[in-house]
N, C-alpha and C. Protein backbone atom coordinates (compact mmCIF):
# COMPACT_ATOMS: atom_id res chain seq x y z
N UNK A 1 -7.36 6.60 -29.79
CA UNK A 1 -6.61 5.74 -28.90
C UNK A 1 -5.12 5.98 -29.06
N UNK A 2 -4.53 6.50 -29.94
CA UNK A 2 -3.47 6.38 -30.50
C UNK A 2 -3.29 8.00 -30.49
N UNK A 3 -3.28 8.32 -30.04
CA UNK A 3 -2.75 10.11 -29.37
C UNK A 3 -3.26 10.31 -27.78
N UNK A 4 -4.41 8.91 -27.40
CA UNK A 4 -4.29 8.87 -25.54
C UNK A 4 -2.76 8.26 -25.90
N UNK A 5 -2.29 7.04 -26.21
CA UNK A 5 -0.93 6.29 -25.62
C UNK A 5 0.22 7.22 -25.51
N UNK A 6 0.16 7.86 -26.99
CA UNK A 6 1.25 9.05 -27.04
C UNK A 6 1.37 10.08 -26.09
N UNK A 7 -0.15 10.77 -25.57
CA UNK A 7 -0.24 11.36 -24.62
C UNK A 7 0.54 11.33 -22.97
N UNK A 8 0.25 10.29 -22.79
CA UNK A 8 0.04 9.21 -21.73
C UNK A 8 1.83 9.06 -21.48
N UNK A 9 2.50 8.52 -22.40
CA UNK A 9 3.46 8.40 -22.34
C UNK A 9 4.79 9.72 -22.90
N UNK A 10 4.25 11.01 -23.14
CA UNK A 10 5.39 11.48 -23.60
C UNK A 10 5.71 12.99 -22.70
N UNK A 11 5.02 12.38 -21.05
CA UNK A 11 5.51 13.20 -20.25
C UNK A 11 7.22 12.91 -19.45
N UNK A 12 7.33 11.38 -20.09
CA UNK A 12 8.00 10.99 -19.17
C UNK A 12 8.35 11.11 -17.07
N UNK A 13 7.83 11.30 -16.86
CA UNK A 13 7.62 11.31 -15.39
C UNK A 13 7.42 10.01 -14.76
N UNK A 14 7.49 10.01 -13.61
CA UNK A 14 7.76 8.88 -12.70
C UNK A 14 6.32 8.87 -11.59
N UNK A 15 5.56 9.81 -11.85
CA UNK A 15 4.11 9.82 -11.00
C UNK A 15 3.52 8.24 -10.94
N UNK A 16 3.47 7.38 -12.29
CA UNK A 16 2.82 6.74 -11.93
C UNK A 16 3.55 5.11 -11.26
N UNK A 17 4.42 5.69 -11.08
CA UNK A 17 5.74 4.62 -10.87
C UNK A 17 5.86 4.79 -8.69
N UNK A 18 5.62 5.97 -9.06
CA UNK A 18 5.92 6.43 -6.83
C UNK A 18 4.08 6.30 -6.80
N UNK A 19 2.98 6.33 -7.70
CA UNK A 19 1.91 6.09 -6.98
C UNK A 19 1.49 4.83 -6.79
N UNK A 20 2.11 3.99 -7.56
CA UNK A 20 2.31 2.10 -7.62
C UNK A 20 2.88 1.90 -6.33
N UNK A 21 4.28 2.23 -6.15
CA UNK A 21 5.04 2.05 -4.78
C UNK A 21 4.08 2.25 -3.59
N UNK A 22 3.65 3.68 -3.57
CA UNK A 22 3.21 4.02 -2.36
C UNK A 22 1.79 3.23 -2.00
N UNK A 23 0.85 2.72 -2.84
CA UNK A 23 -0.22 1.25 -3.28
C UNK A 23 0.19 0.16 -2.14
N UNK A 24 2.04 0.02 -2.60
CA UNK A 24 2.06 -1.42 -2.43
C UNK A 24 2.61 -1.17 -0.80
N UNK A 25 3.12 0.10 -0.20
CA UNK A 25 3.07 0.32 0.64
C UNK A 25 2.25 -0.02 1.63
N UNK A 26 1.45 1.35 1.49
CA UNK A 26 0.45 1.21 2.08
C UNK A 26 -0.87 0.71 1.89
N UNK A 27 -1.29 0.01 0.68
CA UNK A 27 -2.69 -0.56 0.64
C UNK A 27 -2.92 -1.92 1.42
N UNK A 28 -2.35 -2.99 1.37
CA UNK A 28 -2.24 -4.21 2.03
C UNK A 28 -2.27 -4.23 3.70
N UNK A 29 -1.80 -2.82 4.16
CA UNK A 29 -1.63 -2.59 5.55
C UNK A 29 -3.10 -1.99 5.97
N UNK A 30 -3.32 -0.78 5.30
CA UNK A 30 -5.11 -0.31 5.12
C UNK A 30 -6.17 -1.50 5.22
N UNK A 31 -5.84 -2.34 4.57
CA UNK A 31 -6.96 -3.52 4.29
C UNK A 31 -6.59 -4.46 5.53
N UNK A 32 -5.46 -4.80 6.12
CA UNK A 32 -5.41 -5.40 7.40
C UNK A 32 -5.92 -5.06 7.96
N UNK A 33 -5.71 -3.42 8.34
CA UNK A 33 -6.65 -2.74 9.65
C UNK A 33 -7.98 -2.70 9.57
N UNK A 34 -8.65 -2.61 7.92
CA UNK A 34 -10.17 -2.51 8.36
C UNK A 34 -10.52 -4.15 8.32
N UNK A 35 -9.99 -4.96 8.07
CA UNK A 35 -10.58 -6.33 8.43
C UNK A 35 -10.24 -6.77 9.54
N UNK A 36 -9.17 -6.02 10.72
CA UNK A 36 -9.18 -5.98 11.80
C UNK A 36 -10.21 -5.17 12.65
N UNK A 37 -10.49 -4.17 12.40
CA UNK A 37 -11.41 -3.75 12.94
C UNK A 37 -13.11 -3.62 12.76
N UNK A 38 -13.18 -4.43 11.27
CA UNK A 38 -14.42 -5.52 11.16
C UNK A 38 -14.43 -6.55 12.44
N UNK A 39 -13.27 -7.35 12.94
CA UNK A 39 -13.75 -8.72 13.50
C UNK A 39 -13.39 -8.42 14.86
N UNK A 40 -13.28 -6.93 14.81
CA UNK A 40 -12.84 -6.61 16.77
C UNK A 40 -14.05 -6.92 17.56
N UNK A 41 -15.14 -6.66 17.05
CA UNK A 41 -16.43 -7.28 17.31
C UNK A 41 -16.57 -8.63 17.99
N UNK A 42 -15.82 -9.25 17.02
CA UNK A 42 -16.11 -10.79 17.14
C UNK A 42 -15.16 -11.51 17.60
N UNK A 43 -14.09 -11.44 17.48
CA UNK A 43 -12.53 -11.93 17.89
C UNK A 43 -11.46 -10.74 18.50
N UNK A 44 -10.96 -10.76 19.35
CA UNK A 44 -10.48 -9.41 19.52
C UNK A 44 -9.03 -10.20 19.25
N UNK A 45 -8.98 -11.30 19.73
CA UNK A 45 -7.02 -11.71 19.47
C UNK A 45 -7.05 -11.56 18.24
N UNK A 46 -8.14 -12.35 17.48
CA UNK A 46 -7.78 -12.13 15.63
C UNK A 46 -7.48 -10.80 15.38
N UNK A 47 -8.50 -9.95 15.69
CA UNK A 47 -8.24 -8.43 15.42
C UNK A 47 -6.96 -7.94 16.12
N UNK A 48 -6.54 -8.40 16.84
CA UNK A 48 -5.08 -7.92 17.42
C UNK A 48 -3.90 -8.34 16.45
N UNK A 49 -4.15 -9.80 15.79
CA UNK A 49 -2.98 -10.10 15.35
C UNK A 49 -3.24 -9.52 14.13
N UNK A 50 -4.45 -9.48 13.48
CA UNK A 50 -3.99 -8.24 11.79
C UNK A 50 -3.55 -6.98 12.38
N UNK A 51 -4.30 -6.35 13.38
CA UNK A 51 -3.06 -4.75 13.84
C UNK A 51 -1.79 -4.98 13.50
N UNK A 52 -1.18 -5.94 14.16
CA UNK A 52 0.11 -6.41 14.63
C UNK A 52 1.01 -6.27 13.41
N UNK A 53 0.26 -7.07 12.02
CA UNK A 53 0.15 -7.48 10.96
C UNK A 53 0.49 -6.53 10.50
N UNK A 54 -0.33 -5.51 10.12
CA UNK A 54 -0.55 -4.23 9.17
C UNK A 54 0.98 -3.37 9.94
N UNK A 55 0.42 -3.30 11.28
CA UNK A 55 2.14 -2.32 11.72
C UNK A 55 3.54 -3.04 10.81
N UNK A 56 3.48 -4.17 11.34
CA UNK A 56 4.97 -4.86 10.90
C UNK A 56 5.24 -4.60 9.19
N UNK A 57 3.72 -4.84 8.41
CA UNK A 57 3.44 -4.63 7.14
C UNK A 57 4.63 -3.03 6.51
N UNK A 58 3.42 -2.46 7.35
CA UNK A 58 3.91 -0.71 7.59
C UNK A 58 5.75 -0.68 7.53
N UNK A 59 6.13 -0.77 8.47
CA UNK A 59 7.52 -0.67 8.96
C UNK A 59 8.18 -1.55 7.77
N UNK A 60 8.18 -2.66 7.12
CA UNK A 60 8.73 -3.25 6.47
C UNK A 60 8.90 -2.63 5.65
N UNK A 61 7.46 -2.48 5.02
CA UNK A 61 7.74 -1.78 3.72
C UNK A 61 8.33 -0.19 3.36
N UNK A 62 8.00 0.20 4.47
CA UNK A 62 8.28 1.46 4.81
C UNK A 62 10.38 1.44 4.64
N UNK A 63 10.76 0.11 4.87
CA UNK A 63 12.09 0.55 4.98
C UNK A 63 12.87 -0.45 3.84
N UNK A 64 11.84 -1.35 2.97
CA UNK A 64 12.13 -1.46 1.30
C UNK A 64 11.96 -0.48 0.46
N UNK A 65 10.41 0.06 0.61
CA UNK A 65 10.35 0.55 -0.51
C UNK A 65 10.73 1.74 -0.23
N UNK A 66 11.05 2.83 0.88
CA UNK A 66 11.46 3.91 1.18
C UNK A 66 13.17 4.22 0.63
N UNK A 67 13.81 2.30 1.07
CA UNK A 67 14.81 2.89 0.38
C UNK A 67 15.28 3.04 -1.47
N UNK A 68 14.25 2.23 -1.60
CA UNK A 68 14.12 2.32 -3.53
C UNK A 68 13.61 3.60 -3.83
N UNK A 69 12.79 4.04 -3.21
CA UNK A 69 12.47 5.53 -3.92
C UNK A 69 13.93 6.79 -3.31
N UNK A 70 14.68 6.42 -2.44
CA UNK A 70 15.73 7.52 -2.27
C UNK A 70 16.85 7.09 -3.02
């Protein structure tokens, strides 16, 4: 266990730091759309307003966290 931590940590790199970001990006927006397009079936305004949701999601984050990683 104790040469994984050392391992783990003595690349210093930032991989797992931009693959967190890009998560918080885009995962929450992914999961809008497929629970929008689960209930397009059944509700189409509901399913319209998570689209709506996930875009605005998209674009937001897209122009926080886009500018923290430049």
């Amino acid at each position: 266990m104790k040469t994984f931590l050392l391992e783990a940590t003595s690349g210093g790199g930032y991989e797992g730091i931009i693959i967190l970001i890009i998560a918080i990006m885009f995962g929450p927006a992914i999961l809008l759309a497929i629970i929008g397009l689960i209930l397009l079936k059944k509700s189409k305004k509901a399913a319209k307003v998570l689209f709506i949701l996930a875009v605005v999601y998209v674009l937001v984050s897209l122009g926080i966290c886009g500018s923290i990683m430049v």
